[in-house]
Protein backbone atom coordinates (compact mmCIF):
# COMPACT_ATOMS: atom_id res chain seq x y z
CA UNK A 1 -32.63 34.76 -84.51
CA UNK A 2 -29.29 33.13 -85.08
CA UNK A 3 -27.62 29.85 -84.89
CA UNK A 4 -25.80 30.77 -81.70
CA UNK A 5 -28.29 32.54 -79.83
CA UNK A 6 -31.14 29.81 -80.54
CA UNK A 7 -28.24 27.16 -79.24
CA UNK A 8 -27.90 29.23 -76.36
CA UNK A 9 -31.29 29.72 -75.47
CA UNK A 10 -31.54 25.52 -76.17
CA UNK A 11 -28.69 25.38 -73.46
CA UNK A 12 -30.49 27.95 -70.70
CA UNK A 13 -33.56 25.73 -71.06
CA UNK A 14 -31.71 22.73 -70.19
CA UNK A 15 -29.98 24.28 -67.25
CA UNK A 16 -33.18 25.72 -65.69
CA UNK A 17 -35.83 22.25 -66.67
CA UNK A 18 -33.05 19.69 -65.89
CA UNK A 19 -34.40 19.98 -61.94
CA UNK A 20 -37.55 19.41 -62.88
CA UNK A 21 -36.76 16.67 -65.31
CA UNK A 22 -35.55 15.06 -62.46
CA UNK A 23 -37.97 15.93 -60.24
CA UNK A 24 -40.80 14.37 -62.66
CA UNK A 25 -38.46 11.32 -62.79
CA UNK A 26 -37.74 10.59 -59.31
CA UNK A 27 -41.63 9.49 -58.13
CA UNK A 28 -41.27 6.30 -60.11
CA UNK A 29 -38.29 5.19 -58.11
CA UNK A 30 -39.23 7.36 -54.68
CA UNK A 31 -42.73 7.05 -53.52
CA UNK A 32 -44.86 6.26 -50.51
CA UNK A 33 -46.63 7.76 -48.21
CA UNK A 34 -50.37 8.40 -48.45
CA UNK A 35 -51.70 9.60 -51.78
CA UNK A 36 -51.72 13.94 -52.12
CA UNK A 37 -55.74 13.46 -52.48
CA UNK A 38 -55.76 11.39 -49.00
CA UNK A 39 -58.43 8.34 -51.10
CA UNK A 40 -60.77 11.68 -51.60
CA UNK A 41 -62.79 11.63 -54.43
CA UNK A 42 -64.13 14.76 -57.06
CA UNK A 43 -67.65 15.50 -57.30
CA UNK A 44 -67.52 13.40 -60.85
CA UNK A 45 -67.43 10.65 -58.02
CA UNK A 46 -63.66 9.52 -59.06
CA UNK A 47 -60.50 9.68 -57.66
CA UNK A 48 -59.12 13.77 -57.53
CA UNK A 49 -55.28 12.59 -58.32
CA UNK A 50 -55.74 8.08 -57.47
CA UNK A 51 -52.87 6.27 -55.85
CA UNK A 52 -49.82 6.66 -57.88
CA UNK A 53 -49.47 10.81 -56.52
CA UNK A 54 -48.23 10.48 -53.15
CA UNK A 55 -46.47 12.69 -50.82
CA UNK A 56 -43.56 10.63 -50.89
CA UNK A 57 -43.47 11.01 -54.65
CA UNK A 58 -43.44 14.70 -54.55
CA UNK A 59 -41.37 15.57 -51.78
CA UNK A 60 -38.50 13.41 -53.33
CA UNK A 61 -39.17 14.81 -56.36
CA UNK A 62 -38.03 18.21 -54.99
CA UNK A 63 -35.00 17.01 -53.03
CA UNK A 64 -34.10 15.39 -56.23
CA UNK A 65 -34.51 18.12 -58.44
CA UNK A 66 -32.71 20.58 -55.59
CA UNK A 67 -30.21 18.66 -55.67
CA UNK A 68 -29.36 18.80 -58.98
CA UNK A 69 -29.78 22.49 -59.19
CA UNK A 70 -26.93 22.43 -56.36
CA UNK A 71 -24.91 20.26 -58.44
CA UNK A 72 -25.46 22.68 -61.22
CA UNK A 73 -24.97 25.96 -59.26
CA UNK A 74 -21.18 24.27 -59.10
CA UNK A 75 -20.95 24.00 -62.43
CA UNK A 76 -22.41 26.87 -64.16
CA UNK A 77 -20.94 29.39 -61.06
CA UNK A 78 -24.22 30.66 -60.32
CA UNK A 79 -26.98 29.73 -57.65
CA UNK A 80 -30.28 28.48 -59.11
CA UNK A 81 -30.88 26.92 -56.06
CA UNK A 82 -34.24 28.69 -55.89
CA UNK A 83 -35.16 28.47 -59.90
CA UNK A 84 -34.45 24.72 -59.18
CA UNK A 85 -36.86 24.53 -56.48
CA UNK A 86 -39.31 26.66 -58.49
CA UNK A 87 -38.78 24.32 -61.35
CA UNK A 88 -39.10 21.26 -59.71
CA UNK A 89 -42.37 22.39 -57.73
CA UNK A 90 -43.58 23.39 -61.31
CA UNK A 91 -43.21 20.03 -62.68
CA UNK A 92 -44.35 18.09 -59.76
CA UNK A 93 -47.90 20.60 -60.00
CA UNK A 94 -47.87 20.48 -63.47
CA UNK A 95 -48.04 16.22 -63.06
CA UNK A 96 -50.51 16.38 -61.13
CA UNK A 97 -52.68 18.52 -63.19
CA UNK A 98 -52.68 15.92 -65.98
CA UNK A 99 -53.61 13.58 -63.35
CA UNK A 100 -56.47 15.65 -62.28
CA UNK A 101 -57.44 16.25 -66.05
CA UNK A 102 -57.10 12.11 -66.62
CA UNK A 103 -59.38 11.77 -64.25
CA UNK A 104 -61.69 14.12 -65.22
CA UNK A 105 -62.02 12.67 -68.73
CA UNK A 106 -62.63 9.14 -67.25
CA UNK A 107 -58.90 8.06 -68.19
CA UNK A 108 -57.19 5.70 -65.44
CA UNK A 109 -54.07 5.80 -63.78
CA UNK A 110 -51.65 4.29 -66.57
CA UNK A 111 -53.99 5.15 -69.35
CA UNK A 112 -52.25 6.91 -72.31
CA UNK A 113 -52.71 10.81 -72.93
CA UNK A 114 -50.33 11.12 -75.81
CA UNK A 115 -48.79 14.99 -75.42
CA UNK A 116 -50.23 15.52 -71.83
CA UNK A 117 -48.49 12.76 -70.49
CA UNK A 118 -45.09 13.89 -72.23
CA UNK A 119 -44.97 17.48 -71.62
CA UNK A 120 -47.21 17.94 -67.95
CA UNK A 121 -44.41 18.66 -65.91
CA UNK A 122 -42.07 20.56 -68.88
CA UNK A 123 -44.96 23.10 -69.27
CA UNK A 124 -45.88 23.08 -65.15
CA UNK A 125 -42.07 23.71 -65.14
CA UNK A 126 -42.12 26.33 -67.48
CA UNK A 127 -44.67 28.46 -66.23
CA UNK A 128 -43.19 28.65 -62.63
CA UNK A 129 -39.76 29.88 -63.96
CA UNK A 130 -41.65 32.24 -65.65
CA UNK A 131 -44.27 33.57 -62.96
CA UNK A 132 -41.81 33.08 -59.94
CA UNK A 133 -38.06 33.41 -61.09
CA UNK A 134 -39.38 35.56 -64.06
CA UNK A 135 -36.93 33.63 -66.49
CA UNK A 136 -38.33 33.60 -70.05
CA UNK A 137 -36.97 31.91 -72.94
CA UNK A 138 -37.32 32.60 -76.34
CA UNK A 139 -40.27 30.35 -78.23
CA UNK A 140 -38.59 28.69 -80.47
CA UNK A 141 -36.17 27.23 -78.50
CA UNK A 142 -39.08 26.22 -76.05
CA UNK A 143 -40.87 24.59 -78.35
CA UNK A 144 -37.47 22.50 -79.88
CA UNK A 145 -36.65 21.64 -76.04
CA UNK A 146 -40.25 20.16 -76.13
CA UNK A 147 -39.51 18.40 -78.95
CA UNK A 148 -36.27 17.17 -77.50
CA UNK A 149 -38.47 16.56 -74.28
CA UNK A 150 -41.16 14.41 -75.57
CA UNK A 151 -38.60 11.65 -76.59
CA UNK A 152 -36.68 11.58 -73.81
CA UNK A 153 -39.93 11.09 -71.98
CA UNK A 154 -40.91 8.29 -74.36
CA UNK A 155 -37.27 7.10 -73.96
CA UNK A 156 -36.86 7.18 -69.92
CA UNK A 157 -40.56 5.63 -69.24
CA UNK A 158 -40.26 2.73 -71.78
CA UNK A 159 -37.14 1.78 -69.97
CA UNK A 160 -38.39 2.08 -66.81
CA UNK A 161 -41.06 0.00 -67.89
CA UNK A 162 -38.73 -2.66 -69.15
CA UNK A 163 -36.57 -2.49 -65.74
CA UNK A 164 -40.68 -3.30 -63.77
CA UNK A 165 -40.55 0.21 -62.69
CA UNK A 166 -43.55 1.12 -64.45
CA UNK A 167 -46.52 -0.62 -65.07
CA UNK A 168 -46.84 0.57 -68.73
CA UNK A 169 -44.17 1.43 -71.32
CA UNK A 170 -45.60 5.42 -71.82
C-alpha cells in the first residue's frame, strides 16, 4: 500500500470515528438520569454496568455524535448522518461492554484497564460501521488510528480530570 492511499484511508477513519469520539466524550460532561442497569446487579452479585452508565450519558452521547456527523455531512458533501449514528451507538455499546467486563473481573468504576479503557468505544465503533454501514477500512490504517486514538484518550481524560470532570486522570 502507498503513502497516499494509507493517508487516505487514515483520513476516512477519522471522518467516520470522529462521531463516536464524541459520542464517548460527551457522558463525562452530559449525564443523568437513572443508570442503563436500573441499580440491577449480575449473578457474580455486582453491579451489571454501576452508576457512572446512565441514560442521560448515552442518549447525549448520540445527539452529540449526530451532530457532528451533520456538521461533517456539510463539509465533506456527503450524508453520514446514519454512519454517524451507527458510529456513535457503536461506541456508546462498545463502553459499556468494558464496563460490563470491569465488572466482571472485580475492577471498580474508575479502576484502570490499560487498552480496554482506551480503545472500548473505537473498536465498539468500528465494528458497527462495519456490520451496519458495511464501511471497512484497510488494517493498517486501523490499527495507526488506534494508535493515534489511545493518546488522545490518555490526552482528553487527564484533562478532564484536571478541569474535576473526572474522578481519575485515565
Amino acid at each position: 500500500m502507498d503513502l497516499v492511499n494509507f493517508g487516505y484511508n487514515l483520513l476516512s477513519i477519522f471522518v467516520f470515528i470522529l462521531p463516536a469520539m464524541v459520542a464517548n466524550g460527551t457522558p463525562v460532561i452530559i449525564h443523568g438520569l437513572p443508570p442503563i442497569d436500573m441499580g440491577k446487579k449480575w449473578r457474580d452479585g455486582r453491579r451489571i454496568f454501576g452508576d457512572g452508565k446512565t441514560w442521560g450519558g448515552f442518549l447525549s452521547g448520540i445527539i452529540a455524535g449526530l451532530i457532528i456527523g451533520g456538521i461533517e455531512s456539510l463539509i465533506v458533501w456527503h450524508n453520514i448522518l446514519f454512519d454517524s449514528l451507527i458510529a456513535s451507538i457503536g461506541a456508546l455499546l462498545g463502553d459499556l461492554t468494558a464496563s460490563f467486563i470491569k465488572r466482571r473481573i472485580g475492577l471498580e468504576r474508575g479502576a484502570p484497564a490499560p487498552l480496554l479503557d482506551q480503545l472500548d468505544f473505537y473498536i465498539g465503533a468500528l465494528i458497527f460501521l462495519y456490520l451496519f454501514a458495511g464501511k471497512v477500512f484497510n488494517l493498517y490504517a486501523e490499527l495507526a488510528f488506534a494508535v493515534i486514538i489511545y493518546a488522545l484518550h490518555r490526552l482528553t481524560n487527564y484533562t478532564a480530570y484536571k478541569l474535576k470532570l473526572k474522578s481519575v486522570p485515565w
